[in-house]
N, C-alpha and C. Protein backbone atom coordinates (compact mmCIF):
# COMPACT_ATOMS: atom_id res chain seq x y z
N UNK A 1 100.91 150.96 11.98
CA UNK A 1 100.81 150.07 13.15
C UNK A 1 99.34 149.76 13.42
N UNK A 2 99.00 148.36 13.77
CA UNK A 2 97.33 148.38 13.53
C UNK A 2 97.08 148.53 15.37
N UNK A 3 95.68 148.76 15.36
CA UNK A 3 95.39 149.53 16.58
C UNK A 3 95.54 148.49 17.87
N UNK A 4 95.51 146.90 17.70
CA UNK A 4 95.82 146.38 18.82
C UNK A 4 97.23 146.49 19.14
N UNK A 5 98.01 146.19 18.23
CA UNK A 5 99.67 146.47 18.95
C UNK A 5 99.74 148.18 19.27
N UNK A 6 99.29 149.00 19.41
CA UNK A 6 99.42 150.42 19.44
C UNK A 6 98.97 150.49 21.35
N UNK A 7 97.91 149.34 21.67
CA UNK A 7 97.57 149.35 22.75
C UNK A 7 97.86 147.91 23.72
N UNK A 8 99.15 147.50 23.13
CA UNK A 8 100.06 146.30 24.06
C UNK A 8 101.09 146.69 24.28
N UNK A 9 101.55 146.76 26.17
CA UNK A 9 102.58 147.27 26.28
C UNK A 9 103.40 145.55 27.07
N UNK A 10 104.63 145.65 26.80
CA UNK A 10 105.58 144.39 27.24
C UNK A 10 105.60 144.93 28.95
N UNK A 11 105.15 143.62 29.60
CA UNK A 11 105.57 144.16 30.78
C UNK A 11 106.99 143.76 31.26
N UNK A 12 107.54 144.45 32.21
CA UNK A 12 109.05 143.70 33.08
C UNK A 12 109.13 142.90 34.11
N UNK A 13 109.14 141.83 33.00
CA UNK A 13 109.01 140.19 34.57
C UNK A 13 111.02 140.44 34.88
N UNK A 14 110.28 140.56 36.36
CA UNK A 14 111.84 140.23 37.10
C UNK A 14 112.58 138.44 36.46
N UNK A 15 111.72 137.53 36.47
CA UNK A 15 112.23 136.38 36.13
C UNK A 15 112.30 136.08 34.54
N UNK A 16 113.33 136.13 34.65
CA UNK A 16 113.79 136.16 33.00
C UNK A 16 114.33 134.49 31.77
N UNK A 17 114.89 134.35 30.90
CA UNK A 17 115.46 133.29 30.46
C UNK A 17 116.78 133.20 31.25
N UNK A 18 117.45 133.35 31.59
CA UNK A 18 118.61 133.26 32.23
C UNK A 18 118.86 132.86 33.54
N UNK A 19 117.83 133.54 34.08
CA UNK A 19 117.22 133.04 35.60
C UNK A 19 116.74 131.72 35.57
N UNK A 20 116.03 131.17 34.48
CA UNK A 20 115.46 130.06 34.57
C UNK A 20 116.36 128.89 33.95
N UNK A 21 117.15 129.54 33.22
CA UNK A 21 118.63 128.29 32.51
C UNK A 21 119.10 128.00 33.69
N UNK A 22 119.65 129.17 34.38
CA UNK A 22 120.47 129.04 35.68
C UNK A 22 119.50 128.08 36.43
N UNK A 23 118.37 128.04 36.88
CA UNK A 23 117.97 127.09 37.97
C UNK A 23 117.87 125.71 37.11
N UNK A 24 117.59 125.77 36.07
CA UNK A 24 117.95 123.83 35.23
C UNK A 24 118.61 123.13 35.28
N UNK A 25 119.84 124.46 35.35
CA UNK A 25 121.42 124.14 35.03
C UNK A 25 121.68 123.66 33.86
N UNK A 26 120.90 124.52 32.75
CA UNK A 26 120.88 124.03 31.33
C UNK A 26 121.02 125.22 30.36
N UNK A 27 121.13 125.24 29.19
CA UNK A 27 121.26 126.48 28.32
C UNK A 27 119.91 126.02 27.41
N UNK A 28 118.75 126.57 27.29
CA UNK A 28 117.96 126.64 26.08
C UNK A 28 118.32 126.74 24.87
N UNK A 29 117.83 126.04 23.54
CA UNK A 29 118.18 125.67 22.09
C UNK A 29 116.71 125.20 21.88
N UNK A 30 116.99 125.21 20.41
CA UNK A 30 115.74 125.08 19.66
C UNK A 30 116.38 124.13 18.46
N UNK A 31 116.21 122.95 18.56
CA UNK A 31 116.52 121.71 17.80
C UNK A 31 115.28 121.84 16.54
N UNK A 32 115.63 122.44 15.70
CA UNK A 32 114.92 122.53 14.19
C UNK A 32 115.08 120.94 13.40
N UNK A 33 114.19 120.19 13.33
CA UNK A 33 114.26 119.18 12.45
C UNK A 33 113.70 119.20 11.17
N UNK A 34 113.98 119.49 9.99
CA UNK A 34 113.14 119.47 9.13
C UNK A 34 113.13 118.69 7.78
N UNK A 35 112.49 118.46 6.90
CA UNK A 35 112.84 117.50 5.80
C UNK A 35 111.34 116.64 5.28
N UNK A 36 111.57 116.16 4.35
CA UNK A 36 110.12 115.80 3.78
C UNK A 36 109.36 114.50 4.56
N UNK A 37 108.13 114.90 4.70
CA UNK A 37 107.03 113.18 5.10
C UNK A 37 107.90 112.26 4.86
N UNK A 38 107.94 111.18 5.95
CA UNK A 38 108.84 110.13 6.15
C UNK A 38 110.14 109.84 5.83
N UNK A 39 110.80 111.34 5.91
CA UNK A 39 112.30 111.44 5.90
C UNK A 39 112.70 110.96 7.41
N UNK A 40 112.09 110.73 8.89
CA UNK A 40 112.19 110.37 9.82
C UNK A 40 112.44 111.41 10.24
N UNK A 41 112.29 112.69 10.51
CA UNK A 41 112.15 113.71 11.69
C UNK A 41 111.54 113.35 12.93
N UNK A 42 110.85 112.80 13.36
CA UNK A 42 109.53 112.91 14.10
C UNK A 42 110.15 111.34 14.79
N UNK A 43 110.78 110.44 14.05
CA UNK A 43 111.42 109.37 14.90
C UNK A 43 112.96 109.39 14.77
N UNK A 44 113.66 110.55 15.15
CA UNK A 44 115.32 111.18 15.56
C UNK A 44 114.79 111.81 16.49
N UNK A 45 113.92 112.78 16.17
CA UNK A 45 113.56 114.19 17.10
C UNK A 45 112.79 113.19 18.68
N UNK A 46 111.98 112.33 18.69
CA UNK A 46 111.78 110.99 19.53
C UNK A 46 113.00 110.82 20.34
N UNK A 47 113.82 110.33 19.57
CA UNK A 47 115.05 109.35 20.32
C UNK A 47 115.76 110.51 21.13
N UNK A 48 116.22 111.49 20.67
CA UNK A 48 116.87 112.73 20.94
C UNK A 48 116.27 113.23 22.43
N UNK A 49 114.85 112.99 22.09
CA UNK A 49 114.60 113.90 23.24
C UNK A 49 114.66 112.84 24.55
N UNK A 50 114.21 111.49 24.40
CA UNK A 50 114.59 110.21 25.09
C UNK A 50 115.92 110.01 25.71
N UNK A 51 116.78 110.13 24.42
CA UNK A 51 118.50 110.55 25.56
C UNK A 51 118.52 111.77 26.06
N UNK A 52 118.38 112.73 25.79
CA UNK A 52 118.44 113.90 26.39
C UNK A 52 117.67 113.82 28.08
N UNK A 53 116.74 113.78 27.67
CA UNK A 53 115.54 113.34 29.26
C UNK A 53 116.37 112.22 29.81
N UNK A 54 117.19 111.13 29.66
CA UNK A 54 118.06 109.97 30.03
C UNK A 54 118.83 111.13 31.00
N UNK A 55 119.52 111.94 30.59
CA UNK A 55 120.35 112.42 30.80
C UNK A 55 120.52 113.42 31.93
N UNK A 56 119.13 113.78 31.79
CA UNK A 56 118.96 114.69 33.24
C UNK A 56 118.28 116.32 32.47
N UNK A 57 118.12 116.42 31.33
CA UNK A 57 117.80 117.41 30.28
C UNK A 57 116.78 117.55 30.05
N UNK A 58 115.71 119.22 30.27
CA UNK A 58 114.38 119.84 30.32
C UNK A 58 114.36 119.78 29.33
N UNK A 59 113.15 119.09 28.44
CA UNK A 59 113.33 119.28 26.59
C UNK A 59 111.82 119.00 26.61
N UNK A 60 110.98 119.52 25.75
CA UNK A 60 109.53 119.49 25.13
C UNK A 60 109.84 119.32 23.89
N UNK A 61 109.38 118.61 23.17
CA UNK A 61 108.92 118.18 21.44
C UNK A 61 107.49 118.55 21.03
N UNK A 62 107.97 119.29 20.14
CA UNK A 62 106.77 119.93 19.49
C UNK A 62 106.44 118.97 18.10
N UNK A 63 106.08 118.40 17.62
CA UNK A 63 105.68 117.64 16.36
C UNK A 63 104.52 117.86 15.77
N UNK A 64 104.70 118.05 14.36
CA UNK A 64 103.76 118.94 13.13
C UNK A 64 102.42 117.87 13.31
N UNK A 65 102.17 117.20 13.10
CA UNK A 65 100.95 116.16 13.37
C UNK A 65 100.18 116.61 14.62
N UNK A 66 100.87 116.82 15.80
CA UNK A 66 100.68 117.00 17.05
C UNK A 66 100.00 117.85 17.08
N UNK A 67 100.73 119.13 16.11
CA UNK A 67 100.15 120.68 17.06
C UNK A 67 99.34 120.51 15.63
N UNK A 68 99.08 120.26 14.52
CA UNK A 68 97.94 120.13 13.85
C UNK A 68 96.83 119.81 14.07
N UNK A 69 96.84 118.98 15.11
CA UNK A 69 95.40 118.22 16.02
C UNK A 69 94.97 119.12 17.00
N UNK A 70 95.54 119.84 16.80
CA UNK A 70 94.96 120.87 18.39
C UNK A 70 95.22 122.44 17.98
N UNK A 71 96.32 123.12 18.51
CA UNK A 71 96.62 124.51 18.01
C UNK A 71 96.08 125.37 16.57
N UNK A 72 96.77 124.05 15.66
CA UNK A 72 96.59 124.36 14.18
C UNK A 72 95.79 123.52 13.29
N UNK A 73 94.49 123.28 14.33
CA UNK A 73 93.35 122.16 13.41
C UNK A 73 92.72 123.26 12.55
N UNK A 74 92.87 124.67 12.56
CA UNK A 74 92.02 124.92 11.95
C UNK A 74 92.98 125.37 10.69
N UNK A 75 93.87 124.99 10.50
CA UNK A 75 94.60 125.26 8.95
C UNK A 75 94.49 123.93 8.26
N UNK A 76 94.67 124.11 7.36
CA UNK A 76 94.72 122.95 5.74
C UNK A 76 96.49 123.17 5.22
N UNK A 77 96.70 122.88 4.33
CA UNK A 77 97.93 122.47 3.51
C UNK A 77 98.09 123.90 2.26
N UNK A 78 97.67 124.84 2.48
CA UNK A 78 97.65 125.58 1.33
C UNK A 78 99.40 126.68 1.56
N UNK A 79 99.67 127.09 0.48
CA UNK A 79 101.37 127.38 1.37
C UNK A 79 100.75 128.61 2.19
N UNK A 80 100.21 129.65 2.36
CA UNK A 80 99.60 130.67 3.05
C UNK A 80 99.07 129.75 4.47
N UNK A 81 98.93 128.78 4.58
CA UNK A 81 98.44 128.11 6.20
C UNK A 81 99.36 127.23 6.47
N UNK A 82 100.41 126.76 5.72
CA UNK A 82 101.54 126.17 5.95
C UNK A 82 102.67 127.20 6.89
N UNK A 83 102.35 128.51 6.26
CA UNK A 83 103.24 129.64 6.45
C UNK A 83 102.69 129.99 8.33
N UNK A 84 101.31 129.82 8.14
CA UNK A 84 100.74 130.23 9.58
C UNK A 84 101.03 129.15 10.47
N UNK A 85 101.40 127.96 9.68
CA UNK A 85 101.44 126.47 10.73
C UNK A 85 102.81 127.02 11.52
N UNK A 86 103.91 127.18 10.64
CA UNK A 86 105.05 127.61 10.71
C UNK A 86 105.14 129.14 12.07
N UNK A 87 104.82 130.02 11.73
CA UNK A 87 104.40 131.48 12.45
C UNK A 87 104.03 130.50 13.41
N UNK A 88 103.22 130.06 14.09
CA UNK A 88 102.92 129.86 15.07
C UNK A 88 103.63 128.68 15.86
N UNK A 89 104.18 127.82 15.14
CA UNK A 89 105.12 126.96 15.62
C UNK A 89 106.36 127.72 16.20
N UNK A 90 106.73 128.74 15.31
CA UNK A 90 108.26 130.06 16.03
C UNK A 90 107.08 130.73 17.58
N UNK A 91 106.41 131.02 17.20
CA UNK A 91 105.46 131.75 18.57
C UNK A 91 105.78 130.60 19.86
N UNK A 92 105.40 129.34 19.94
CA UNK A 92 105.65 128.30 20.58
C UNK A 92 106.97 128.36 21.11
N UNK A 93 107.55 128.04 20.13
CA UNK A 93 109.11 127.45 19.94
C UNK A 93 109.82 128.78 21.28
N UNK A 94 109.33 129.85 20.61
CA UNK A 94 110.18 131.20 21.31
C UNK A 94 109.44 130.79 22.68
N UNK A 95 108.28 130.97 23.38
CA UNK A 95 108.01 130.79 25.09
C UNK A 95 108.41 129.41 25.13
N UNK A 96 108.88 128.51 24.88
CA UNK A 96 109.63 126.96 25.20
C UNK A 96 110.95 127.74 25.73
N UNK A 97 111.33 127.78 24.62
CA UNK A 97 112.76 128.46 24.75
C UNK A 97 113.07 129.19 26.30
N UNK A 98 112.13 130.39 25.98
CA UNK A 98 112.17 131.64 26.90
C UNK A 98 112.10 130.99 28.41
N UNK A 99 111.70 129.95 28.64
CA UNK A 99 111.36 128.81 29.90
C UNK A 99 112.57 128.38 30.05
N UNK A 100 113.50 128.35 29.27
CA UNK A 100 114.78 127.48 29.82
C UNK A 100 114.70 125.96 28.96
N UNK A 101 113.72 125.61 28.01
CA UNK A 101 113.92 124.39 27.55
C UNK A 101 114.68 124.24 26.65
N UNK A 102 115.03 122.79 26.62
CA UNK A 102 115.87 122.47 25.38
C UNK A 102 114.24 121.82 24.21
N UNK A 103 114.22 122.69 23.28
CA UNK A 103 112.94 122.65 22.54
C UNK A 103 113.05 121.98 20.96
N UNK A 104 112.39 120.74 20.61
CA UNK A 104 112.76 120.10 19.55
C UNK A 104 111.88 120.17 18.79
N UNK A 105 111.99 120.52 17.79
CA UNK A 105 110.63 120.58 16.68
C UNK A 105 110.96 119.43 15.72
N UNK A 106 109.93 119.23 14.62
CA UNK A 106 109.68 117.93 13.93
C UNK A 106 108.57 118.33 12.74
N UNK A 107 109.19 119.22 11.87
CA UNK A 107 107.91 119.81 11.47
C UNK A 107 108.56 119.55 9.49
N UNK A 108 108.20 119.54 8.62
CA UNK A 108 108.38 119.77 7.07
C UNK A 108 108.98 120.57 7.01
N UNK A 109 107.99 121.92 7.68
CA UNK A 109 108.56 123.14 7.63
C UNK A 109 109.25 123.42 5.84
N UNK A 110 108.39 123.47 4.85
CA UNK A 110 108.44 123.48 3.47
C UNK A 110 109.68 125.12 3.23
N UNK A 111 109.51 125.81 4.05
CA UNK A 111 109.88 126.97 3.29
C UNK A 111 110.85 127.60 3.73
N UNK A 112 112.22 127.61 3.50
CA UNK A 112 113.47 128.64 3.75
C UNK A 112 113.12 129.84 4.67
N UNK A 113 112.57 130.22 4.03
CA UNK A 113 112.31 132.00 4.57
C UNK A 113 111.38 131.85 6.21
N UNK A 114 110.81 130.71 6.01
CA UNK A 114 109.92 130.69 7.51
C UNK A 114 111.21 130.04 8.35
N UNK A 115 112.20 129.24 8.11
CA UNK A 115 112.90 128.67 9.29
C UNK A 115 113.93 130.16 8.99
N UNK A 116 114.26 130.39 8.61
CA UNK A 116 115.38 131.62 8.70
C UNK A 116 114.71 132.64 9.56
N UNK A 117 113.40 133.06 9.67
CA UNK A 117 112.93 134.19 10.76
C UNK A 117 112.73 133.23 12.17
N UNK A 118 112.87 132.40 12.03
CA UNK A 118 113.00 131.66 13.85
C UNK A 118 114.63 131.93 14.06
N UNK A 119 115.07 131.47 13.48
CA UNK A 119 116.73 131.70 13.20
C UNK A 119 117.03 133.55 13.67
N UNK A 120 116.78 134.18 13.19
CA UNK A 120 116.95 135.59 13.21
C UNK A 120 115.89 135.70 14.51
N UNK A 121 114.98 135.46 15.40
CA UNK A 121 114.37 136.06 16.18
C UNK A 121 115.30 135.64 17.75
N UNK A 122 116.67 134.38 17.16
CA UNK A 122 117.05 134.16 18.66
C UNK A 122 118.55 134.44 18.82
N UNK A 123 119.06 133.96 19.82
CA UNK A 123 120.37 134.65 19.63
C UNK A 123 121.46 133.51 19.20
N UNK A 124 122.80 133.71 18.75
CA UNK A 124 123.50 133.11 18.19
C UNK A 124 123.56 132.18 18.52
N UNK A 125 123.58 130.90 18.14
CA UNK A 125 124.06 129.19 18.51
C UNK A 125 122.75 128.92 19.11
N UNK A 126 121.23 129.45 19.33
CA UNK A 126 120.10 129.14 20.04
C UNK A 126 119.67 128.22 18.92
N UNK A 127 119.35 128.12 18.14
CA UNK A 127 118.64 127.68 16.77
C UNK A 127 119.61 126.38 15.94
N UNK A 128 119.22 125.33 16.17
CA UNK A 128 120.15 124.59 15.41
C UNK A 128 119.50 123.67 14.14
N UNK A 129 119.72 123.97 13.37
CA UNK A 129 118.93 123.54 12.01
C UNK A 129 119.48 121.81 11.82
N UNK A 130 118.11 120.99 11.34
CA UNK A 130 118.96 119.60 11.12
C UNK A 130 118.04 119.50 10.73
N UNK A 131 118.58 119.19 9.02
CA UNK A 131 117.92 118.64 7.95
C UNK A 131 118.24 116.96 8.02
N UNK A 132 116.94 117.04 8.02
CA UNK A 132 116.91 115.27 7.86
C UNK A 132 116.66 114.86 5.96
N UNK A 133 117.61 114.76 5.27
CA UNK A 133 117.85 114.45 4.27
C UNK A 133 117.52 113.25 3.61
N UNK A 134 116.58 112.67 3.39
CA UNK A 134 116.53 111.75 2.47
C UNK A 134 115.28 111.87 1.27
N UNK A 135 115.99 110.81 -0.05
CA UNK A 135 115.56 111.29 -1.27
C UNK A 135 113.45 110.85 -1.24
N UNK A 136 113.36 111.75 -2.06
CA UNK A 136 111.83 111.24 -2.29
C UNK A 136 111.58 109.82 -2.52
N UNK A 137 112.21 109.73 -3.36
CA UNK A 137 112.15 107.95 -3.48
C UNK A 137 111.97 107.22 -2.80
N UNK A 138 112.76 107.39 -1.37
CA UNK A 138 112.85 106.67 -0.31
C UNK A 138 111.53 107.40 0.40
N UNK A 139 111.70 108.40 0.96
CA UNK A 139 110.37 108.59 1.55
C UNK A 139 109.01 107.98 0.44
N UNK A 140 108.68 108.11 -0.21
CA UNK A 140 107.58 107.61 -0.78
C UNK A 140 107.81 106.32 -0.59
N UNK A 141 108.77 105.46 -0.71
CA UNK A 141 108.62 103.72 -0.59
C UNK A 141 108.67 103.59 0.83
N UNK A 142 108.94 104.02 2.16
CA UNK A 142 108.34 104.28 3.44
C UNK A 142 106.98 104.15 3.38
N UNK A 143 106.49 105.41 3.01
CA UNK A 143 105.18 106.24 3.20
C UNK A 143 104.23 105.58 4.36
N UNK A 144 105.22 105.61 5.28
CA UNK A 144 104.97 105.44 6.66
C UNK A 144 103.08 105.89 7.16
N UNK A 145 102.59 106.83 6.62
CA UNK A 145 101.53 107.19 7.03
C UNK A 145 100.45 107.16 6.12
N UNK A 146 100.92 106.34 4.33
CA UNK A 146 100.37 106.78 3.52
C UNK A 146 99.87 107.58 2.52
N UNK A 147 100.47 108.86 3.31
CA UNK A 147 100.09 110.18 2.34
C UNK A 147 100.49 110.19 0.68
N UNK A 148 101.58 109.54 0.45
CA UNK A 148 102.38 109.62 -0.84
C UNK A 148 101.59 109.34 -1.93
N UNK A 149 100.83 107.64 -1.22
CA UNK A 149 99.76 107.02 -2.22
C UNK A 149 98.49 107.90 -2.45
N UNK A 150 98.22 108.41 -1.61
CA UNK A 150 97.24 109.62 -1.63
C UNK A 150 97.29 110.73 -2.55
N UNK A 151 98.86 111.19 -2.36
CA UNK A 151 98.97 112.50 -3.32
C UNK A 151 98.97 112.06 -4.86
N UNK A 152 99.79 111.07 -4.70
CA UNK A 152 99.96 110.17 -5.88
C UNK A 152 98.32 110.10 -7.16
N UNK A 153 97.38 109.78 -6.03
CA UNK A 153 96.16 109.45 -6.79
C UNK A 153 95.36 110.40 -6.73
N UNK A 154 96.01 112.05 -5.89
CA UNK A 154 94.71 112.97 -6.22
C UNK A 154 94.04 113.07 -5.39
N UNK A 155 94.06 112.43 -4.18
CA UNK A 155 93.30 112.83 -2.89
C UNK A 155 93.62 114.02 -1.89
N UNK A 156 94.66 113.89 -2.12
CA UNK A 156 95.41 114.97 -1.37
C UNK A 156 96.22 116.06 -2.37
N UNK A 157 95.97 117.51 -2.07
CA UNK A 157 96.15 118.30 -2.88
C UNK A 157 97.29 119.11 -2.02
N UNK A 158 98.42 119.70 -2.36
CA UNK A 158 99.20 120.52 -1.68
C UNK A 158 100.51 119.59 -1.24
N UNK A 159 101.16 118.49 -1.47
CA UNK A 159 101.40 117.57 -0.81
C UNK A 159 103.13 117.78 -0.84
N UNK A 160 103.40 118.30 0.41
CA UNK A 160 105.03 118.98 -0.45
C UNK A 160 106.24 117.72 -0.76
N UNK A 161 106.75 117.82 -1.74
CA UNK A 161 107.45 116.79 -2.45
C UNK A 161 106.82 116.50 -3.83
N UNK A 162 105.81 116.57 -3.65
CA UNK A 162 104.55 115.91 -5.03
C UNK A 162 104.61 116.97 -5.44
N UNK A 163 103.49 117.97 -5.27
CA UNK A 163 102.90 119.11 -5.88
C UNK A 163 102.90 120.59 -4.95
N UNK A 164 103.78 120.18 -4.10
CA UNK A 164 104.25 121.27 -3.43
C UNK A 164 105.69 121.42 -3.05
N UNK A 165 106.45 122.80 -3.37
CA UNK A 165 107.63 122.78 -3.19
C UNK A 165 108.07 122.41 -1.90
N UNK A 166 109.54 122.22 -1.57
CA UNK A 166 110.25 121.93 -0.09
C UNK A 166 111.67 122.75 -1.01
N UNK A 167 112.13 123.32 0.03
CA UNK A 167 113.14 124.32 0.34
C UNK A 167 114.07 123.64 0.99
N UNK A 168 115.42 122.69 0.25
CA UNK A 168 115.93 122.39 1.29
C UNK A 168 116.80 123.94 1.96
N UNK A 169 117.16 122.92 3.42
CA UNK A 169 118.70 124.42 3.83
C UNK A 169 119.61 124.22 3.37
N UNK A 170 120.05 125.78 2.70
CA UNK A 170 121.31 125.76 2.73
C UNK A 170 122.70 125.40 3.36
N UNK A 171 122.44 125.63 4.31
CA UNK A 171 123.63 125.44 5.51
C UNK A 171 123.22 125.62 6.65
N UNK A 172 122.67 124.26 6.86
CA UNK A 172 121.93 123.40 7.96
C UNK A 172 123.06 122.85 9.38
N UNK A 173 122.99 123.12 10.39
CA UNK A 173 123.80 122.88 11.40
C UNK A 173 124.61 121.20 11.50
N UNK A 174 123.43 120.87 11.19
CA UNK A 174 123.60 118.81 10.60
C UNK A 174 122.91 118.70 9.33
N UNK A 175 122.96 117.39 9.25
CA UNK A 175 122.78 117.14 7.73
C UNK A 175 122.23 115.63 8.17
N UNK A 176 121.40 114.87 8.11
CA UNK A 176 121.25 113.43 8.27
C UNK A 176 120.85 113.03 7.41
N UNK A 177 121.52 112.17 6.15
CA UNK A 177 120.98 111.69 5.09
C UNK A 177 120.72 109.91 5.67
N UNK A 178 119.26 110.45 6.03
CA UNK A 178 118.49 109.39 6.28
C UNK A 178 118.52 108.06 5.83
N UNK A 179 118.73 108.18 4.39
CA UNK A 179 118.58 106.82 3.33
C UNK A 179 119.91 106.34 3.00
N UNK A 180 120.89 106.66 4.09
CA UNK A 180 122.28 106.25 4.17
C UNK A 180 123.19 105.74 5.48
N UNK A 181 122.73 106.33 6.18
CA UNK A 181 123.07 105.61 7.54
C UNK A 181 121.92 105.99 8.68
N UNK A 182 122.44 104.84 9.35
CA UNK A 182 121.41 104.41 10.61
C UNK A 182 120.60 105.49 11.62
N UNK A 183 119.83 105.06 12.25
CA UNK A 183 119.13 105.77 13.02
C UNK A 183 120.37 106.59 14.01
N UNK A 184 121.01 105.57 14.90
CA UNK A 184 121.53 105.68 15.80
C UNK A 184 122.87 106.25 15.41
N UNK A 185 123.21 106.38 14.16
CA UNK A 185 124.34 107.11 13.18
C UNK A 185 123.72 108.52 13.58
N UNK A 186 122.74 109.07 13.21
CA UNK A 186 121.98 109.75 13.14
C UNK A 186 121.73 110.77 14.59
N UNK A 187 121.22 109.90 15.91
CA UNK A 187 121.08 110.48 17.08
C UNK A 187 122.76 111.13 17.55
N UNK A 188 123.88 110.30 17.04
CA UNK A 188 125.07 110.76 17.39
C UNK A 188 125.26 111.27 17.00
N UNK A 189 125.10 112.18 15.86
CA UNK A 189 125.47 113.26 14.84
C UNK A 189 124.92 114.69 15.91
N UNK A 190 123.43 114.27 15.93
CA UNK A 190 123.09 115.35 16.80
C UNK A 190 123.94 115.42 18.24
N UNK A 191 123.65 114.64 19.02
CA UNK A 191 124.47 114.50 20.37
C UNK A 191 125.78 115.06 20.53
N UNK A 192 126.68 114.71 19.51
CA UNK A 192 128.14 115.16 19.37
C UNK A 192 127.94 116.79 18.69
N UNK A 193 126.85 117.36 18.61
CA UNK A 193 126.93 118.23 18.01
C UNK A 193 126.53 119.46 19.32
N UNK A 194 125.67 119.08 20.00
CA UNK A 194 124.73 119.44 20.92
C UNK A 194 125.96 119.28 21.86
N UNK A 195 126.76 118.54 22.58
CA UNK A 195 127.81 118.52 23.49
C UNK A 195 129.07 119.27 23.10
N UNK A 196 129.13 120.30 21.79
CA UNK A 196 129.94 121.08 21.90
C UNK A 196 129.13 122.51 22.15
N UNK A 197 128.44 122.49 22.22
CA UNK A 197 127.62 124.19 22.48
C UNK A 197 127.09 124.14 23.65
């Protein structure tokens, strides 16, 4: 055990997650979006949180670009700081949560084993995985932000799809194959999914 956790003790807040669902009048979840550069995570995970907030629903969006500019400016693309982008995105994700929010992430999130320990740190039905599915092909003829042409020519090193692996899920809560039906195909998949839990 290294010597700072040996000298952190958890304190007992009377106000808890439950206390704070109860005053929302909401149940906290953690809306996992994940899937490759310009598979459209980041514009579902948008709309989602837009109806949801329509609706009368506490929700924060966390998006990989976002907390890269600030939290996690000081990592690069290497899978060891991808892994820390990740670690610290579950650190987030868990005090969102723990608040009573309905919490949406929007992240690549390249690696199985990092979304499965957010998965395992919450409790059953909290964590809902939605792979946003569409083929490279299509994301690269997007390439909404450019990066593709970049990796493509060597500017960009680490670039997952190109020269860095992606992990799809196995058995992902949804499935949105992006490069097949509509956006709004898409927001209802989640919605109808989210209104049975």
């Amino acid at each position: 055990m290294s010597e700072n956790k040996k000298n952190i003790v958890s304190h007992d807040y009377k106000v808890n997650k439950a206390l704070r669902e109860e005053l929302l009048d909401q149940k906290g979840k953690l809306i996992w979006f994940t899937g490759l550069s310009g598979s459209g995570k980041s514009t579902i995970a948008n709309l989602l949180e837009q109806k949801l907030y329509e609706t009368g629903y506490n929700t924060y969006l966390l998006d990989g670009d976002n907390l890269r500019s600030g939290l996690n400016s000081d990592l690069r693309f290497s899978d060891e700081d991808r892994k820390e982008n990740i670690r610290r995105l579950r650190e987030v994700s868990g005090l969102l949560l723990d608040a009573g929010l309905i919490v949406i992430t929007a992240f690549v999130s390249p690696f199985r084993e990092d979304r499965d320990k957010m998965r395992q740190m919450l409790n059953e039905g909290d964590f809902i995985e939605v792979y946003v599915n569409c083929s490279l092909e299509e994301c690269e003829a997007r390439d909404v932000k450019g990066l593709y042409k970049k990796a493509r020519s060597g500017e960009i090193s680490d670039f997952t799809g190109i020269n860095s692996a992606y992990e799809a899920p196995l058995t992902p809560e949804i499935e949105l194959k992006t490069d097949v039906i509509t956006l709004d195909e898409c927001l209802n998949k989640v919605l109808t999914l989210l209104l049975k839990i």
